[in-house]
N, C-alpha and C. Protein backbone atom coordinates (compact mmCIF):
# COMPACT_ATOMS: atom_id res chain seq x y z
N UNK A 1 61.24 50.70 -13.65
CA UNK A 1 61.96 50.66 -12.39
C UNK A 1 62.79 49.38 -12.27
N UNK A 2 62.76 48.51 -13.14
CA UNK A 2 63.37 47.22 -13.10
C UNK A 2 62.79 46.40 -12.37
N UNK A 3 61.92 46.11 -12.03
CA UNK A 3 61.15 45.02 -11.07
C UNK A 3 60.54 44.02 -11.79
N UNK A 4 60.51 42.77 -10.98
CA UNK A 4 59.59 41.82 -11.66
C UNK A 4 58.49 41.66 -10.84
N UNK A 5 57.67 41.08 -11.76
CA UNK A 5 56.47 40.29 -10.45
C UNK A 5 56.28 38.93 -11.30
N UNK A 6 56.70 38.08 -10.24
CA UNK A 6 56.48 38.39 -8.72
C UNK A 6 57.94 38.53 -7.95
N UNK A 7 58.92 38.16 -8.74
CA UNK A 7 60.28 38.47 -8.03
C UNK A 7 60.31 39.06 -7.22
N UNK A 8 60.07 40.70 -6.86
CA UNK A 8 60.57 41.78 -6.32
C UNK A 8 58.84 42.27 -5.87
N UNK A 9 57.68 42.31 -6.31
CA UNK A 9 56.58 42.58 -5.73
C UNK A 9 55.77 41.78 -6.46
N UNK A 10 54.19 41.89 -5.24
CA UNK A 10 53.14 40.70 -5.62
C UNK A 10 51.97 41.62 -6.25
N UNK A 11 51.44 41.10 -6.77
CA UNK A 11 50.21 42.06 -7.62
C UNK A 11 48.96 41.70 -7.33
N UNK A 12 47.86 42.12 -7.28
CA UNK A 12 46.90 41.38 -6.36
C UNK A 12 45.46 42.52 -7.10
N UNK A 13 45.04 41.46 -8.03
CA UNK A 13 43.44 42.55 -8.57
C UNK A 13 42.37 42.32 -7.75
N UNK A 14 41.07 42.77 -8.68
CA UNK A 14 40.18 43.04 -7.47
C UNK A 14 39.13 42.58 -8.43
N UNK A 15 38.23 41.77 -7.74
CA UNK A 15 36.84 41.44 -8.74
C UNK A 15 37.48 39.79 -10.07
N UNK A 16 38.57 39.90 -10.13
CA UNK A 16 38.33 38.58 -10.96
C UNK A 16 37.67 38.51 -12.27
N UNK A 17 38.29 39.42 -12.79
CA UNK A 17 37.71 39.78 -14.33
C UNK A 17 38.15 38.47 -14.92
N UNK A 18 37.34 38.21 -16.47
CA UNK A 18 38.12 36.83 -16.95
C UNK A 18 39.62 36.97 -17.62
N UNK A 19 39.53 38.19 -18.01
CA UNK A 19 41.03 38.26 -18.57
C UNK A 19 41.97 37.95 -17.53
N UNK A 20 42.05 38.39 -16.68
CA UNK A 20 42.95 38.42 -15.86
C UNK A 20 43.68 36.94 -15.83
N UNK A 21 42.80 36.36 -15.81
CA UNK A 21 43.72 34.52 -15.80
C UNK A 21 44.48 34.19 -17.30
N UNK A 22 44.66 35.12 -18.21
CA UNK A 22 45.10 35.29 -19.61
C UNK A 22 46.15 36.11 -19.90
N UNK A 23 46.32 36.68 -18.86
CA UNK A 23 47.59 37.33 -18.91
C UNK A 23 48.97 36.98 -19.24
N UNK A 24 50.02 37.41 -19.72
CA UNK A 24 51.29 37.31 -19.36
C UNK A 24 51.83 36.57 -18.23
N UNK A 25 51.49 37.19 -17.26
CA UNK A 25 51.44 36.46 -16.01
C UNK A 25 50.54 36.93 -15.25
N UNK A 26 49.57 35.42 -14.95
CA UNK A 26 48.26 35.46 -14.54
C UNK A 26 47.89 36.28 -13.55
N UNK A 27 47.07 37.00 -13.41
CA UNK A 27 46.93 38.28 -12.05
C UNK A 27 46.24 37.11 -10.92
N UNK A 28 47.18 37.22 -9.76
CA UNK A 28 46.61 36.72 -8.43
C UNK A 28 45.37 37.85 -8.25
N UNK A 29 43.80 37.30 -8.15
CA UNK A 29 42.64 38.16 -7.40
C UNK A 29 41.95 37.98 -6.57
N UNK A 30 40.87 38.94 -5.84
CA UNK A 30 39.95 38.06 -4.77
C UNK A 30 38.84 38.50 -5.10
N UNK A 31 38.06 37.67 -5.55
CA UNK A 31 36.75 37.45 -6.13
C UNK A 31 35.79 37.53 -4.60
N UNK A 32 34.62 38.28 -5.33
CA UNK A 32 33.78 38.86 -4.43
C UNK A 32 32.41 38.03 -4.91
N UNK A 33 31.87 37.44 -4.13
CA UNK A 33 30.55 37.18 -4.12
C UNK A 33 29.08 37.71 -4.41
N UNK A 34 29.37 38.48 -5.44
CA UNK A 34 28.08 40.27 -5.62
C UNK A 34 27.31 39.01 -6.51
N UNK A 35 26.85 37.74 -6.60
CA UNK A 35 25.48 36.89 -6.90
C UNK A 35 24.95 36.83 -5.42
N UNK A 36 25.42 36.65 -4.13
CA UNK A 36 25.44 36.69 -3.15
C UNK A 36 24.55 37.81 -2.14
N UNK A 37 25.59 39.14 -2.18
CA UNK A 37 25.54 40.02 -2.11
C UNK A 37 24.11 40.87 -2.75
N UNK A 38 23.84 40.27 -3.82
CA UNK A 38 22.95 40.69 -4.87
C UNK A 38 21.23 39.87 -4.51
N UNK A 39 21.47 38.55 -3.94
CA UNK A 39 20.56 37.82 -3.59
C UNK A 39 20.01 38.42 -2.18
N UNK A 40 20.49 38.58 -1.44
CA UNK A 40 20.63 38.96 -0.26
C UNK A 40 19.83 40.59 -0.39
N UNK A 41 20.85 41.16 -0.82
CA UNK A 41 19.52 42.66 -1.33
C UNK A 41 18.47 42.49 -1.45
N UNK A 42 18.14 41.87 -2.58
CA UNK A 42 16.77 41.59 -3.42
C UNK A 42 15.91 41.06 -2.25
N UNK A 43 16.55 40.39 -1.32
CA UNK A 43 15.46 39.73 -0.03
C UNK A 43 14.88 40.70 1.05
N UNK A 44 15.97 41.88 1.23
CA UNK A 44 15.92 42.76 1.97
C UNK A 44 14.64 44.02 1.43
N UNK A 45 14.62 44.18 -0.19
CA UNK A 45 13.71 44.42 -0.44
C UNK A 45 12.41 43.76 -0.49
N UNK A 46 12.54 43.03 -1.31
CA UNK A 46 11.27 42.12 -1.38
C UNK A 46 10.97 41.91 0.18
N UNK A 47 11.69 41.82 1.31
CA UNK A 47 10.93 42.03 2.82
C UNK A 47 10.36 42.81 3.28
N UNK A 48 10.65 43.98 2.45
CA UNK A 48 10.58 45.57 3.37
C UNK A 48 11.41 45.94 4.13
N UNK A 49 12.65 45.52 3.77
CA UNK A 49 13.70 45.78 4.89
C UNK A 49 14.02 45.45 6.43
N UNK A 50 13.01 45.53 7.13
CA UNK A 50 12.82 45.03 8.47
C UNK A 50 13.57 46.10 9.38
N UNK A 51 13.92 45.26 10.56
CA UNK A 51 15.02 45.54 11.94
C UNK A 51 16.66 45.73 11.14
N UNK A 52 17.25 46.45 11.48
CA UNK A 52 18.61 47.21 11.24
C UNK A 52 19.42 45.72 11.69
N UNK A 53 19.00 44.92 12.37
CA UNK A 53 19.76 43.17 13.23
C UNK A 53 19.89 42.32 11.97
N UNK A 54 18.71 43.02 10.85
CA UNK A 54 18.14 42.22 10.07
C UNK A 54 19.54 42.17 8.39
N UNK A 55 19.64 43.22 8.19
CA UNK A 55 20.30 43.71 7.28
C UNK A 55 21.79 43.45 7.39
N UNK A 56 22.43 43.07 8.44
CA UNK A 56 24.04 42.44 8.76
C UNK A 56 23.77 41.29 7.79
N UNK A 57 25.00 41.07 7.25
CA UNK A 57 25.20 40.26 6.13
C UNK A 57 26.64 39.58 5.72
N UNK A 58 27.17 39.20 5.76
CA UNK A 58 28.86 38.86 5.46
C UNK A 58 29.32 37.83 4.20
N UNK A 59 29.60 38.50 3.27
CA UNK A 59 30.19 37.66 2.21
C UNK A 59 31.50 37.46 2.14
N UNK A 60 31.90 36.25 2.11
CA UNK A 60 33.36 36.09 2.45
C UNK A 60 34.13 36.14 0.94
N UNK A 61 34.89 36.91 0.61
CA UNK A 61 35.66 36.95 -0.64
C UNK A 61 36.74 35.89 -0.94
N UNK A 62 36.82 35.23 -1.66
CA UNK A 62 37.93 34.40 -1.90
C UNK A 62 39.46 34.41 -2.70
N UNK A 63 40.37 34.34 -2.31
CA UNK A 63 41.75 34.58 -3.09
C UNK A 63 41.57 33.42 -3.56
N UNK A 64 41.55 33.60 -5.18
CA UNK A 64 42.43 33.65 -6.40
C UNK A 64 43.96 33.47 -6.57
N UNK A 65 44.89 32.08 -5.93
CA UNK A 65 46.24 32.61 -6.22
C UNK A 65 46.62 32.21 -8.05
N UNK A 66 47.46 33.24 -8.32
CA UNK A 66 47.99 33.08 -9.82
C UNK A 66 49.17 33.54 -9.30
N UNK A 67 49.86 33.33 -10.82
CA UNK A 67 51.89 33.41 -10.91
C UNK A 67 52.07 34.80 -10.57
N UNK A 68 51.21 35.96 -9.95
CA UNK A 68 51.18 37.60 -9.56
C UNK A 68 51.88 37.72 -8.08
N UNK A 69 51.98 36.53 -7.86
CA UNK A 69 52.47 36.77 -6.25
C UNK A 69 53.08 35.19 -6.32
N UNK A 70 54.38 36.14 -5.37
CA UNK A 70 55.22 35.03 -4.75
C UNK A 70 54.97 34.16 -3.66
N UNK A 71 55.43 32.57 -3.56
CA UNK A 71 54.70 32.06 -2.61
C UNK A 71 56.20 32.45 -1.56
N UNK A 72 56.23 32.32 -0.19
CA UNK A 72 57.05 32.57 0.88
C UNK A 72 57.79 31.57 1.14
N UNK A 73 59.29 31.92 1.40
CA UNK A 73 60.07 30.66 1.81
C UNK A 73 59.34 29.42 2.46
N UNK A 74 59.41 28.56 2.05
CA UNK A 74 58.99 27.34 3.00
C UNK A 74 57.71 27.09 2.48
N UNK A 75 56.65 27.80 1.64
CA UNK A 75 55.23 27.41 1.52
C UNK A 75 55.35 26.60 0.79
């Protein structure tokens, strides 16, 4: 289609594989916290699960910027 990235669109993976920073041009990603996520389970079991109040949980994902996305006039 003739496009570049990030010229013309931004590219944006998911999970933060290691290749990805090896690329051609490095994939911008947002890495997910599943050691976290994963710790947090294991507690919920090993508790017995409990109260439904109990099981809310929030892992905050983090962007990854690489050369996959353009930064915006002025940034």
């Amino acid at each position: 289609m003739g496009l570049s990235v990030p010229g013309d669109v931004s590219v944006v993976g998911y999970n933060d594989i290691p290749i990805v920073s090896h690329l051609p041009t490095p994939l911008t990603t947002v890495r997910i916290p599943f050691d976290q996520i994963a710790a947090r389970a294991l507690e919920l079991v090993i508790e017995g699960g409990g109260d439904q109040a109990d099981v809310i949980f929030r892992a905050a994902p983090t962007l990854i910027p690489r050369r996959s996305t353009a930064r915006p006039a002025g940034a």
